[in-house]
PDB file of N, CA and C in Angstrom:
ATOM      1  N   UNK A   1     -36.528 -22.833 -17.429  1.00  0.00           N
ATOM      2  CA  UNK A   1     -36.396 -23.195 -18.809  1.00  0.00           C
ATOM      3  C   UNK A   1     -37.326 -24.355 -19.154  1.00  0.00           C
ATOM      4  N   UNK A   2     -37.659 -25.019 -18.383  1.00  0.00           N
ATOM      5  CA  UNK A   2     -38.526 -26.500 -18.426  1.00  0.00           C
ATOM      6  C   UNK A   2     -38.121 -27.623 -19.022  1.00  0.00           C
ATOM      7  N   UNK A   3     -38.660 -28.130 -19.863  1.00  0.00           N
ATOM      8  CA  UNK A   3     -38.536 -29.425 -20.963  1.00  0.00           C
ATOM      9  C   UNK A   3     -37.518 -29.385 -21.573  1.00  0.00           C
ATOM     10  N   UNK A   4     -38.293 -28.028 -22.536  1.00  0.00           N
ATOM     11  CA  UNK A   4     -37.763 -27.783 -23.729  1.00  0.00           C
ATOM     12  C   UNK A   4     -36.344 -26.577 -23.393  1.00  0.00           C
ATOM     13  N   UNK A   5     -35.144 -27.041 -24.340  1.00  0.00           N
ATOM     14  CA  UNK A   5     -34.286 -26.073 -24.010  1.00  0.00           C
ATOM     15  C   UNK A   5     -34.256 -24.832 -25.358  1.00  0.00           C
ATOM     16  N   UNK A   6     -34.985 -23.706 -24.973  1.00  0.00           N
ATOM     17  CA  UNK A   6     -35.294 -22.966 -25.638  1.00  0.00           C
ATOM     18  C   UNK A   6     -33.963 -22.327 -26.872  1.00  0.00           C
ATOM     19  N   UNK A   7     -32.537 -22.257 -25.912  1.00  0.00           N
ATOM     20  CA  UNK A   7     -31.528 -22.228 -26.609  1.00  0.00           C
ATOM     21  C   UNK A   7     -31.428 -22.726 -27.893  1.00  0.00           C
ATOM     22  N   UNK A   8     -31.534 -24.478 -27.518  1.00  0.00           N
ATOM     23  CA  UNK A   8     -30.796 -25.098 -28.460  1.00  0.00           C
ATOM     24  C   UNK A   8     -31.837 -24.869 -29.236  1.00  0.00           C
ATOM     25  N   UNK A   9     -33.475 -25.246 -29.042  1.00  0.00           N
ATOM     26  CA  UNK A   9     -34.409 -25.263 -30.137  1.00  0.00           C
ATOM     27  C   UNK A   9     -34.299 -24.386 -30.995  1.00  0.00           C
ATOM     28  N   UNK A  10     -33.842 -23.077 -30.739  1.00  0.00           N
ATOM     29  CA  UNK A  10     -33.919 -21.720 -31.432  1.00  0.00           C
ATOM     30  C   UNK A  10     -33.083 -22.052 -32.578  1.00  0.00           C
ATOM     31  N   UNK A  11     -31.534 -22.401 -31.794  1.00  0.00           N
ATOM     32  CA  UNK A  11     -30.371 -22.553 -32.620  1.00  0.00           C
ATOM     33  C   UNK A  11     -31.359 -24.028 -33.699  1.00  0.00           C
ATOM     34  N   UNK A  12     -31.468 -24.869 -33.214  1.00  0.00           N
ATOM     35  CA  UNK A  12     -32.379 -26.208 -34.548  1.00  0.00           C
ATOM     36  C   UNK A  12     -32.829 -25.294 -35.357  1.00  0.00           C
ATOM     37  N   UNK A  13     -34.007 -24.787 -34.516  1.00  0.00           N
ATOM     38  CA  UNK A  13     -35.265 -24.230 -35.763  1.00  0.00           C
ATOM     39  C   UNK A  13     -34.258 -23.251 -37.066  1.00  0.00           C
ATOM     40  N   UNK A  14     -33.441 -22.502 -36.766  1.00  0.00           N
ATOM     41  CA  UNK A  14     -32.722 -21.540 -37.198  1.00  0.00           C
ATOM     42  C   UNK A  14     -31.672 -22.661 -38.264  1.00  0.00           C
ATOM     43  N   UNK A  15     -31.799 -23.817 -38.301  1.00  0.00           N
ATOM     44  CA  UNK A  15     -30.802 -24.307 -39.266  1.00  0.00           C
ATOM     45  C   UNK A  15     -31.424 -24.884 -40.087  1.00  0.00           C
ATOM     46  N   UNK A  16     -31.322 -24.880 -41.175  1.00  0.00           N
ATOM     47  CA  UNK A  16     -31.955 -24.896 -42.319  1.00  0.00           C
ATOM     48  C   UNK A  16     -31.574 -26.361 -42.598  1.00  0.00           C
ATOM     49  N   UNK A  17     -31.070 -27.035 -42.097  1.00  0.00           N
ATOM     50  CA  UNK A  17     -30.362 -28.516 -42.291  1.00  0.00           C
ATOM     51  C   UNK A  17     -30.898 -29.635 -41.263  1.00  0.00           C
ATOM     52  N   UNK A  18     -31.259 -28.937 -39.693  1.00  0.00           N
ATOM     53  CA  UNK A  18     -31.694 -29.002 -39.009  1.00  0.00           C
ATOM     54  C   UNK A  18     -33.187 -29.306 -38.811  1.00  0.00           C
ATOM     55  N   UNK A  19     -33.809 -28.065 -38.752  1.00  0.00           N
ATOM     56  CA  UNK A  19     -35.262 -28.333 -38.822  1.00  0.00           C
ATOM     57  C   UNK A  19     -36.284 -28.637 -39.542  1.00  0.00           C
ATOM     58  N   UNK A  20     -35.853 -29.714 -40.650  1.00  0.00           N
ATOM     59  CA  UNK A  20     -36.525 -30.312 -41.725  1.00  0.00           C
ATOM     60  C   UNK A  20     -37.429 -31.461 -40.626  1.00  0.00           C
ATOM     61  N   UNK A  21     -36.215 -31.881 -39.638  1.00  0.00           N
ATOM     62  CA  UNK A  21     -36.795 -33.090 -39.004  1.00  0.00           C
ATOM     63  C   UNK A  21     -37.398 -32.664 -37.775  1.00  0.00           C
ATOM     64  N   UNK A  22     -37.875 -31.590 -37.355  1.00  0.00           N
ATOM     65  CA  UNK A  22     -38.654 -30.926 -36.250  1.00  0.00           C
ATOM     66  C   UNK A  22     -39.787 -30.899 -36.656  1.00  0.00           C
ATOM     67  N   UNK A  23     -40.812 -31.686 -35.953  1.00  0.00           N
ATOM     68  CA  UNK A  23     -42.256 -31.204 -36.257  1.00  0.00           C
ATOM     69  C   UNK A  23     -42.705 -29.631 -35.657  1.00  0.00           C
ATOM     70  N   UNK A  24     -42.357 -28.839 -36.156  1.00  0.00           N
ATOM     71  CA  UNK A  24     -42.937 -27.408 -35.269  1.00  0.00           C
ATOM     72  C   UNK A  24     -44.013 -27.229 -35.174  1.00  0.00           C
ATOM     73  N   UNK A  25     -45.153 -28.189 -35.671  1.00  0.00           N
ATOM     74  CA  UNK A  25     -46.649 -27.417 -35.157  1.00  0.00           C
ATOM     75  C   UNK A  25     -46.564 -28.296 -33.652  1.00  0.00           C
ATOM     76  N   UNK A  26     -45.819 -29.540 -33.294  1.00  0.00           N
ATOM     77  CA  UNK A  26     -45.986 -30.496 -31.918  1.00  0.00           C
ATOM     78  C   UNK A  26     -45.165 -29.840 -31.302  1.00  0.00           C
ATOM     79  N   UNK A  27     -44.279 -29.264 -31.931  1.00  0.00           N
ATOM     80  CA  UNK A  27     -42.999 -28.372 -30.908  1.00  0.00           C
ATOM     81  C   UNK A  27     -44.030 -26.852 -30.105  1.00  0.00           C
ATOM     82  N   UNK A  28     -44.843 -26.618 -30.966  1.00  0.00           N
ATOM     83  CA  UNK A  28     -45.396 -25.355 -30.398  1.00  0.00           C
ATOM     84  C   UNK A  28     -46.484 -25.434 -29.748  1.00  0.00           C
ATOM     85  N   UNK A  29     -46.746 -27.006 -29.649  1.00  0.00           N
ATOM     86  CA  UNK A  29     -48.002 -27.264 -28.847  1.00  0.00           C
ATOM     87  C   UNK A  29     -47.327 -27.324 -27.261  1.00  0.00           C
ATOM     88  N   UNK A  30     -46.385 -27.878 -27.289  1.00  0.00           N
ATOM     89  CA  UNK A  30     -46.087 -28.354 -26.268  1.00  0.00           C
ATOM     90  C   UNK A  30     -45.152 -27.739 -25.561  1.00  0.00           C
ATOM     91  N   UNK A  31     -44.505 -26.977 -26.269  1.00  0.00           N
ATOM     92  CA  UNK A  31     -43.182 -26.001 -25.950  1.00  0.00           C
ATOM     93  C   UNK A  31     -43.383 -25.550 -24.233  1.00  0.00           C
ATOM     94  N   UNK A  32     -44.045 -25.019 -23.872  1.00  0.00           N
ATOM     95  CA  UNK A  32     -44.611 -24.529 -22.581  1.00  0.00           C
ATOM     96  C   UNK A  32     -45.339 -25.054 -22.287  1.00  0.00           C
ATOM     97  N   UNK A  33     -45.394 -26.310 -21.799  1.00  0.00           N
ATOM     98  CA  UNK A  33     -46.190 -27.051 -21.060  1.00  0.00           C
ATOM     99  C   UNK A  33     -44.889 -27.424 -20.075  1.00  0.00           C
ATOM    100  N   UNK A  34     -44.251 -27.256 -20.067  1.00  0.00           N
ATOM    101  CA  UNK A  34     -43.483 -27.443 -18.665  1.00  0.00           C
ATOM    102  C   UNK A  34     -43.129 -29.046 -18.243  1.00  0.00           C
ATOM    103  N   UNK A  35     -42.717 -29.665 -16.995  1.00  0.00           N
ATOM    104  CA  UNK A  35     -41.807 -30.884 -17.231  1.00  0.00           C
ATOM    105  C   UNK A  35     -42.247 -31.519 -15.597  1.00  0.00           C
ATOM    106  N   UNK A  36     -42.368 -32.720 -15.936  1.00  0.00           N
ATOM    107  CA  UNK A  36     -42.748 -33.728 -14.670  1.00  0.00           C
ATOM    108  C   UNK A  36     -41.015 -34.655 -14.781  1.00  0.00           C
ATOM    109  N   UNK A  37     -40.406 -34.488 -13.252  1.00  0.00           N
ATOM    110  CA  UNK A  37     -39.479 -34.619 -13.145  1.00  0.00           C
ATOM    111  C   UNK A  37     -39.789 -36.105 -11.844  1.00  0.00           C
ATOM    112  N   UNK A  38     -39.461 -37.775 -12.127  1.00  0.00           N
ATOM    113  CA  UNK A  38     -39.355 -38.549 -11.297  1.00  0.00           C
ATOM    114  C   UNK A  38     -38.449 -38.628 -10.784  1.00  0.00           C
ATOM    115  N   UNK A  39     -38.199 -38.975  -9.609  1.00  0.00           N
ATOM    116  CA  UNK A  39     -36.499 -39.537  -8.947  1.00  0.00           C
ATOM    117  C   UNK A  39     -36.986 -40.170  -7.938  1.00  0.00           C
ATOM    118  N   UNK A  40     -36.341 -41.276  -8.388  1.00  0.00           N
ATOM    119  CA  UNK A  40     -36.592 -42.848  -7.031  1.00  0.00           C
ATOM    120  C   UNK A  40     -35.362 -42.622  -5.921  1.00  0.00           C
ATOM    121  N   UNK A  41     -36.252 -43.013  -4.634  1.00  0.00           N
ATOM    122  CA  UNK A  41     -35.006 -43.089  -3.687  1.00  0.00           C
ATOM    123  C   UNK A  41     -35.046 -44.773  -3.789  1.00  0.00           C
ATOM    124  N   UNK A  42     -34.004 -44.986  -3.887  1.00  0.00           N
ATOM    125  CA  UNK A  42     -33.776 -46.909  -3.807  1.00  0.00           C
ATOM    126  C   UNK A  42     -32.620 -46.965  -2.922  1.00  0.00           C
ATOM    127  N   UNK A  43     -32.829 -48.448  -2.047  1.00  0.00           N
ATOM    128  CA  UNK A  43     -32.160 -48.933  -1.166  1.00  0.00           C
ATOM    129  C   UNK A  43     -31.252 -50.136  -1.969  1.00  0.00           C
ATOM    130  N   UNK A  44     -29.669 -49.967  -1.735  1.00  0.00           N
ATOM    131  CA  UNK A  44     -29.498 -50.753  -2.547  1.00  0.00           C
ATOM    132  C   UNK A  44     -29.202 -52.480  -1.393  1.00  0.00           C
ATOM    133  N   UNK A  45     -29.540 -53.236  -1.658  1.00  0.00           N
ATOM    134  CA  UNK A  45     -29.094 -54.345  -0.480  1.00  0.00           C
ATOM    135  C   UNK A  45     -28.449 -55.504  -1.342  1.00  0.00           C
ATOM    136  N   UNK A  46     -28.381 -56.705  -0.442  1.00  0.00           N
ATOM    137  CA  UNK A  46     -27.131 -57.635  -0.952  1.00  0.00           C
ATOM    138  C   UNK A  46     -27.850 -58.559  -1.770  1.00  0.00           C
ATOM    139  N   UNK A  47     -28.966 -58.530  -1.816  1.00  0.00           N
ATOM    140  CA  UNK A  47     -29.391 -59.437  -2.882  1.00  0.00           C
ATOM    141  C   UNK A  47     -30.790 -58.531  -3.868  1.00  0.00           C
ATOM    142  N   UNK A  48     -30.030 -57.192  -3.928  1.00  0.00           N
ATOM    143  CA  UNK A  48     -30.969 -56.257  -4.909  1.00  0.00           C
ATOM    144  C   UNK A  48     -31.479 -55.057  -4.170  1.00  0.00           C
ATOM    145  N   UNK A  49     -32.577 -54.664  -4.512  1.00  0.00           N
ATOM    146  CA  UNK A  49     -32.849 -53.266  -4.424  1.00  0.00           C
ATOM    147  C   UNK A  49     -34.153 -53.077  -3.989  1.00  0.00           C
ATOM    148  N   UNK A  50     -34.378 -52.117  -3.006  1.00  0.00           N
ATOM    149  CA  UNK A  50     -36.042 -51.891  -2.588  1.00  0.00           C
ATOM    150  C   UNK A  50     -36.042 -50.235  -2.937  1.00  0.00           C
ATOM    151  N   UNK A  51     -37.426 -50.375  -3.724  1.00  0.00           N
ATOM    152  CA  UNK A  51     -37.434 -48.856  -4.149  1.00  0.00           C
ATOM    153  C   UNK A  51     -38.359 -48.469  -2.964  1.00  0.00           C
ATOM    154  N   UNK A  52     -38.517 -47.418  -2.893  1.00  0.00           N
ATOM    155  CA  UNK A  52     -39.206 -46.505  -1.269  1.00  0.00           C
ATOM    156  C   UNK A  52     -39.883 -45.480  -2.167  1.00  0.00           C
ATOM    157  N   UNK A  53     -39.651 -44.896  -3.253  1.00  0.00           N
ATOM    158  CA  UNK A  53     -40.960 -43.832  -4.247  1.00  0.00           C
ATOM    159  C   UNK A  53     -42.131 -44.509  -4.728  1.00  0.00           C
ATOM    160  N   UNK A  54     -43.041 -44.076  -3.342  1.00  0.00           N
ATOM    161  CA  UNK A  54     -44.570 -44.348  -3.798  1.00  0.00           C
ATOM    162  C   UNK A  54     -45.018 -43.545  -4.968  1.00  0.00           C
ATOM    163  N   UNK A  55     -44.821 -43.490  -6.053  1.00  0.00           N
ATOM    164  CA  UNK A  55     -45.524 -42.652  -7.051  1.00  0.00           C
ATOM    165  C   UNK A  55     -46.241 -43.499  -8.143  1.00  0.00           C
ATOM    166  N   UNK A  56     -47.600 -43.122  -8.585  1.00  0.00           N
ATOM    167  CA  UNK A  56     -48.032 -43.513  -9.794  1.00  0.00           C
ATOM    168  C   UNK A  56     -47.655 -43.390 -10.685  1.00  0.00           C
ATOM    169  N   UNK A  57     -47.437 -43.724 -11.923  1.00  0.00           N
ATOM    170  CA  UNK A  57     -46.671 -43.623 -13.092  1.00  0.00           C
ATOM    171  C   UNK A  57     -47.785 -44.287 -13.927  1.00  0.00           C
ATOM    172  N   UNK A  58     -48.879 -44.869 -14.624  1.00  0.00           N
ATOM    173  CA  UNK A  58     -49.747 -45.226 -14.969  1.00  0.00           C
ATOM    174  C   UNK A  58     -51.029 -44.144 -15.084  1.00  0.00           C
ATOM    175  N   UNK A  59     -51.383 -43.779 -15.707  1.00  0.00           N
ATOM    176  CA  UNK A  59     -52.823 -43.093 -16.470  1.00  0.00           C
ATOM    177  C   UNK A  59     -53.846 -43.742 -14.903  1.00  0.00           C
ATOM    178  N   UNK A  60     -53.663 -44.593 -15.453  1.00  0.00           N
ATOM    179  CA  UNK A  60     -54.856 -45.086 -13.923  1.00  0.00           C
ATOM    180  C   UNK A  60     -54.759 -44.680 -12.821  1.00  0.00           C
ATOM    181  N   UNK A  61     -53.122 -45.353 -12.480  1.00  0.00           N
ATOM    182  CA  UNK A  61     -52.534 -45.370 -10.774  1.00  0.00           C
ATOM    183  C   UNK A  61     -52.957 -43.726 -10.358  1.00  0.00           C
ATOM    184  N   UNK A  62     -52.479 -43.247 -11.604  1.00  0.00           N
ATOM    185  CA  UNK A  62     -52.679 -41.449 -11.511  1.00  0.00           C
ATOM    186  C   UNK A  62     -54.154 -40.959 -11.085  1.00  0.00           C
ATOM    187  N   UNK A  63     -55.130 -41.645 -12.150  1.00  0.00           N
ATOM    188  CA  UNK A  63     -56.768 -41.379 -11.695  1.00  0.00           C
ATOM    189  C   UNK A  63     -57.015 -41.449 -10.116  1.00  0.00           C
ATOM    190  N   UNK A  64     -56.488 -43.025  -9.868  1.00  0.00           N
ATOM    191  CA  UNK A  64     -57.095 -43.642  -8.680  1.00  0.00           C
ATOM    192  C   UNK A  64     -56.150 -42.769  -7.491  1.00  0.00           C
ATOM    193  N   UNK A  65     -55.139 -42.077  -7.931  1.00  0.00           N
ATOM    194  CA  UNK A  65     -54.670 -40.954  -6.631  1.00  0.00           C
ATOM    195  C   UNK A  65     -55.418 -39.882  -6.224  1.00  0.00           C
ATOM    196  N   UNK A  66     -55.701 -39.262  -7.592  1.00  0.00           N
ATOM    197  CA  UNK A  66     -56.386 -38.042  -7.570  1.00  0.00           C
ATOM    198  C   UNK A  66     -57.973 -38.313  -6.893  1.00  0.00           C
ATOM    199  N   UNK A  67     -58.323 -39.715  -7.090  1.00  0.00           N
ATOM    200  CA  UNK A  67     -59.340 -40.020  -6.332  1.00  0.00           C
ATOM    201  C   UNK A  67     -59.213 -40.238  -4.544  1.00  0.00           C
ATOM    202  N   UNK A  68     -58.371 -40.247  -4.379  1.00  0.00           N
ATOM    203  CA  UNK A  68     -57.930 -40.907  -3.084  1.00  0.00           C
ATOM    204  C   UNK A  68     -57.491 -42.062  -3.016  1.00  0.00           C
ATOM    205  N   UNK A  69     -57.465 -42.959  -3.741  1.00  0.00           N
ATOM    206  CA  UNK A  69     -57.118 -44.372  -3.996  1.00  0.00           C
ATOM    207  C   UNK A  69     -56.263 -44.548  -3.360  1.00  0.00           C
ATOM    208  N   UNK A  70     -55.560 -45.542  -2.210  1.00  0.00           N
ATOM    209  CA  UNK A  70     -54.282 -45.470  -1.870  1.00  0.00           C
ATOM    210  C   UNK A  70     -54.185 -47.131  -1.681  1.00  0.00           C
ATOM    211  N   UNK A  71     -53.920 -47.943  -2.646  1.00  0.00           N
ATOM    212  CA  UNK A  71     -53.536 -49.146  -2.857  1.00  0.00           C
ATOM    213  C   UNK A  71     -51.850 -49.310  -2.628  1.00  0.00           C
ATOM    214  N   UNK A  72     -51.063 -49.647  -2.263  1.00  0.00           N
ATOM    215  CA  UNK A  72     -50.169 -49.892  -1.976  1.00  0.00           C
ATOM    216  C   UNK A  72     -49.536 -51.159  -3.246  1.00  0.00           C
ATOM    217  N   UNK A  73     -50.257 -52.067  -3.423  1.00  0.00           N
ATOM    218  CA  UNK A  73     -50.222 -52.918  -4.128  1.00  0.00           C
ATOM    219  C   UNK A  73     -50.026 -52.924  -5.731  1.00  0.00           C
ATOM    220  N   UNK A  74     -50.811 -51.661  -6.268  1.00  0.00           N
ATOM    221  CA  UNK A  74     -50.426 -51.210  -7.436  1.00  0.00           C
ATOM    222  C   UNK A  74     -49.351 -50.286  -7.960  1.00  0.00           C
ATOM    223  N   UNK A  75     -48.720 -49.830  -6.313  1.00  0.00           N
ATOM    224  CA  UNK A  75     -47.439 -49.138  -7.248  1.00  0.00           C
ATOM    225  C   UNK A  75     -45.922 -49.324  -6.716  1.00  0.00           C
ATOM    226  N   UNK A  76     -45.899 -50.898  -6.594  1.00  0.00           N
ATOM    227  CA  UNK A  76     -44.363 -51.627  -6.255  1.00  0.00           C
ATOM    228  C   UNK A  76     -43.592 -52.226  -7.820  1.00  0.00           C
TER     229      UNK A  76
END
């Protein structure tokens, strides 16, 4: 199903009360583009938390992966 939950959108678009406030030309751009799903593993300890998901989350951090980049430093 992805992102978007095709159900409910149908049922929105279909209400006349509803989809005044839907942009449908951004809804149909994007509708099927599908969904990037994060989940941190975190350690919880006694004076806070160490996260352990090396992932980029930044436009850049993202570039400099796809490059090989492997800085450690930019994604704590």
């Amino acid at each position: 199903m992805g992102l978007f939950m095709d159900p409910l959108l149908n049922e929105a678009l279909a209400n006349p009360e509803i989809n005044n406030f839907i942009n449908k030309d951004k809804l149909e751009r994007f509708r099927d583009t599908g969904e990037v799903r994060i989940e941190d593993d975190v350690l919880f300890i006694e004076d806070g938390c160490v996260n352990w998901t090396k992932i980029p989350r930044t436009v850049h951090e993202i570039e400099d992966w796809i490059a090989g980049v492997d800085d450690d430093s930019k994604h704590d």
